[in-house]
Protein backbone atom coordinates (compact mmCIF):
# COMPACT_ATOMS: atom_id res chain seq x y z
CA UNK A 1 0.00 0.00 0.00
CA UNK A 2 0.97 3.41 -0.65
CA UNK A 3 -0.07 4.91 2.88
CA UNK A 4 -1.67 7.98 4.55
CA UNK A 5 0.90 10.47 2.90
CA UNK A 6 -0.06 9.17 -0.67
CA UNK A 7 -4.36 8.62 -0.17
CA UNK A 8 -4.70 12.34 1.82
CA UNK A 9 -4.13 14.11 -1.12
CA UNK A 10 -6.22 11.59 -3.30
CA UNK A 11 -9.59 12.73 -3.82
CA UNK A 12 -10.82 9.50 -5.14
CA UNK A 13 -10.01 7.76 -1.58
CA UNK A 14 -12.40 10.51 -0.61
CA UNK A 15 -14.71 9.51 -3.25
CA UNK A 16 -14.81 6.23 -1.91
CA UNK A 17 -15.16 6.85 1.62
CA UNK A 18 -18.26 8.48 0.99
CA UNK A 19 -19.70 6.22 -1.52
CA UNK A 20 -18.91 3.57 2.23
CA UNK A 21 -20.86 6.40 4.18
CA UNK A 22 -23.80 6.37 1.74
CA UNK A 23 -23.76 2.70 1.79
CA UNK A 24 -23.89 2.36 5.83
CA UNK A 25 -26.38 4.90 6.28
CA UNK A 26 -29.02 3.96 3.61
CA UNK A 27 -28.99 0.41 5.35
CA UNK A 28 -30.77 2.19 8.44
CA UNK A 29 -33.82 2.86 7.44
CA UNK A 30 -34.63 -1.04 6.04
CA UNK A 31 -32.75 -2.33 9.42
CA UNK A 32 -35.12 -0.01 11.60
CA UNK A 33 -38.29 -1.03 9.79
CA UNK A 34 -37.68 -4.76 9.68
CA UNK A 35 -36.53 -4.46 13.15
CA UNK A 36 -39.97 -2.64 13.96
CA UNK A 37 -42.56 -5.02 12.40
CA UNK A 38 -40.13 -7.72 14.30
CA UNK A 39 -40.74 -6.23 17.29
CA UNK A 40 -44.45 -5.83 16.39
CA UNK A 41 -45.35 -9.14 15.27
CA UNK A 42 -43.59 -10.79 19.01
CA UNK A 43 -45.78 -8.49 20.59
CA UNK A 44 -49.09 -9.49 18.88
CA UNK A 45 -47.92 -13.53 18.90
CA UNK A 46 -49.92 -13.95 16.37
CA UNK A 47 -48.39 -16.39 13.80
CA UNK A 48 -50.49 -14.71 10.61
CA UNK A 49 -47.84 -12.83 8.34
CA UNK A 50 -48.82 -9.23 7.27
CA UNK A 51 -46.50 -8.28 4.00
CA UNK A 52 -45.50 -4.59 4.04
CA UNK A 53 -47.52 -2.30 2.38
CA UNK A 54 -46.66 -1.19 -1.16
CA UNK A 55 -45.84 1.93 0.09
CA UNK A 56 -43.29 0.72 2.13
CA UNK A 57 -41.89 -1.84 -0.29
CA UNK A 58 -41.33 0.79 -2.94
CA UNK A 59 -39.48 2.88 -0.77
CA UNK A 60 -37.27 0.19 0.70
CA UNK A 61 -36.41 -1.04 -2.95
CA UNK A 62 -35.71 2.78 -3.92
CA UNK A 63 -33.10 2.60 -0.93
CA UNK A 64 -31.87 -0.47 -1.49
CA UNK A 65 -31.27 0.11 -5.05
CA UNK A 66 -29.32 3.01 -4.23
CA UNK A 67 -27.08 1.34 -1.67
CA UNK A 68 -26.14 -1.68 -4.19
CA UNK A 69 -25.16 1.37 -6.43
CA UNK A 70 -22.85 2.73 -3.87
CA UNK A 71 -21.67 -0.45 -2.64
CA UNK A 72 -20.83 -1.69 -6.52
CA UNK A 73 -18.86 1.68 -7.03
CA UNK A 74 -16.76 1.07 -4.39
CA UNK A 75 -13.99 -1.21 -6.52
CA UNK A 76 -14.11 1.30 -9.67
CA UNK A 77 -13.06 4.13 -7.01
CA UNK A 78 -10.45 1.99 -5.37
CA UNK A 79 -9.09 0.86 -8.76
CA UNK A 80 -8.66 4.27 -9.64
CA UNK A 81 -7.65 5.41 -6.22
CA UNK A 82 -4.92 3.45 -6.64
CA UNK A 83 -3.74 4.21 -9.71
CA UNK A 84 -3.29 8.10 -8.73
CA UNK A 85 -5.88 9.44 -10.98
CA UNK A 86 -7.02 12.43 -9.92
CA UNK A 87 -4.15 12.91 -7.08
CA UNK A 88 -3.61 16.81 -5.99
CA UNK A 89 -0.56 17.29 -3.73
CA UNK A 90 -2.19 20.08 -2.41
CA UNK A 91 -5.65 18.65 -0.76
CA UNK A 92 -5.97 18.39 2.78
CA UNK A 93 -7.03 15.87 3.96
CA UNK A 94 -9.89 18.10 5.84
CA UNK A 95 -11.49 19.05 2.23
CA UNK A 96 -11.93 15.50 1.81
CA UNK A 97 -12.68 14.39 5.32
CA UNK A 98 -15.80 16.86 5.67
CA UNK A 99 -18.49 15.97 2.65
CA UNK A 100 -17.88 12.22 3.85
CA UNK A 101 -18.78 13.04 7.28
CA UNK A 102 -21.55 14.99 6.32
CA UNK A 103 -22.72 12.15 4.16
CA UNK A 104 -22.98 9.85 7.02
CA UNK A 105 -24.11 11.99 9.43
CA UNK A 106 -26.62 13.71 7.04
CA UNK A 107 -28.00 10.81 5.67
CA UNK A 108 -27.69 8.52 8.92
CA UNK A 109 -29.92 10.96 11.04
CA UNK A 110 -32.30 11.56 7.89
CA UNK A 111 -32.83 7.71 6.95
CA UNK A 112 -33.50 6.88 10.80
CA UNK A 113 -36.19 9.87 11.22
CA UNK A 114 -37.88 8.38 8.42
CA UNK A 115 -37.80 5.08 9.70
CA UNK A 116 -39.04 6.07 13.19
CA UNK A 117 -41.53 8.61 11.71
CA UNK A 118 -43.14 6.33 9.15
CA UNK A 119 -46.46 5.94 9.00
CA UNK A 120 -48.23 3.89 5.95
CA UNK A 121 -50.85 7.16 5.54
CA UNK A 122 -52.08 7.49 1.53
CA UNK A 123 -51.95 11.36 1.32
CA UNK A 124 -49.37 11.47 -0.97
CA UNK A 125 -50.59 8.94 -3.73
């Protein structure tokens, strides 16, 4: 490996750090809801299955989709990350650092809101 010194200054490395973040935090929301009807269903001990509504299912397959895109970019940004494309000498590693963190702390408190706010109301459709 090249090392801290060379992947600071590589923007790609900061590329794929946040294509990680996106992937991490877009898994909360589907964790939170199975987790939820989980919970639910041990609490009713009823044995009858209730499928998610199509609401739900459509917006679990929107995020879903999105984190398999993140998670399948991953080894075209480390390929390149590697091979020094894009590599400025003069990037902090701050300028870098910051949109990733804001990724997965955006994203990480908006996708858990969601989850915990969710409610399977048709006034949108």
């Amino acid at each position: 490996g090249k090392g801290w010194d060379f992947y600071q200054h590589e923007p790609i490395f900061w590329v794929k750090l946040t294509l990680i973040a996106i992937a991490g935090a877009s898994s909360l929301f589907p964790t939170i809801k199975i987790i939820q009807r989980s919970n639910a269903r041990k609490k009713e001990s009823s044995e009858e299955f209730v499928p998610m509504s199509p609401k739900l299912v459509a917006r679990m397959t929107s995020i879903i989709n999105a984190e398999l895109l993140a998670i399948f970019s991953i080894p075209l940004a480390a390929t390149l990350m590697a091979r020094g494309v894009g590599y400025l000498e003069w990037l902090p590693w701050q300028a870098g650092a910051v949109p990733t963190l804001i990724a997965l702390g955006g994203l990480g408190f908006k996708y858990c809101k969601e989850a915990l706010d969710w409610t399977e109301d048709d006034v949108n459709e």
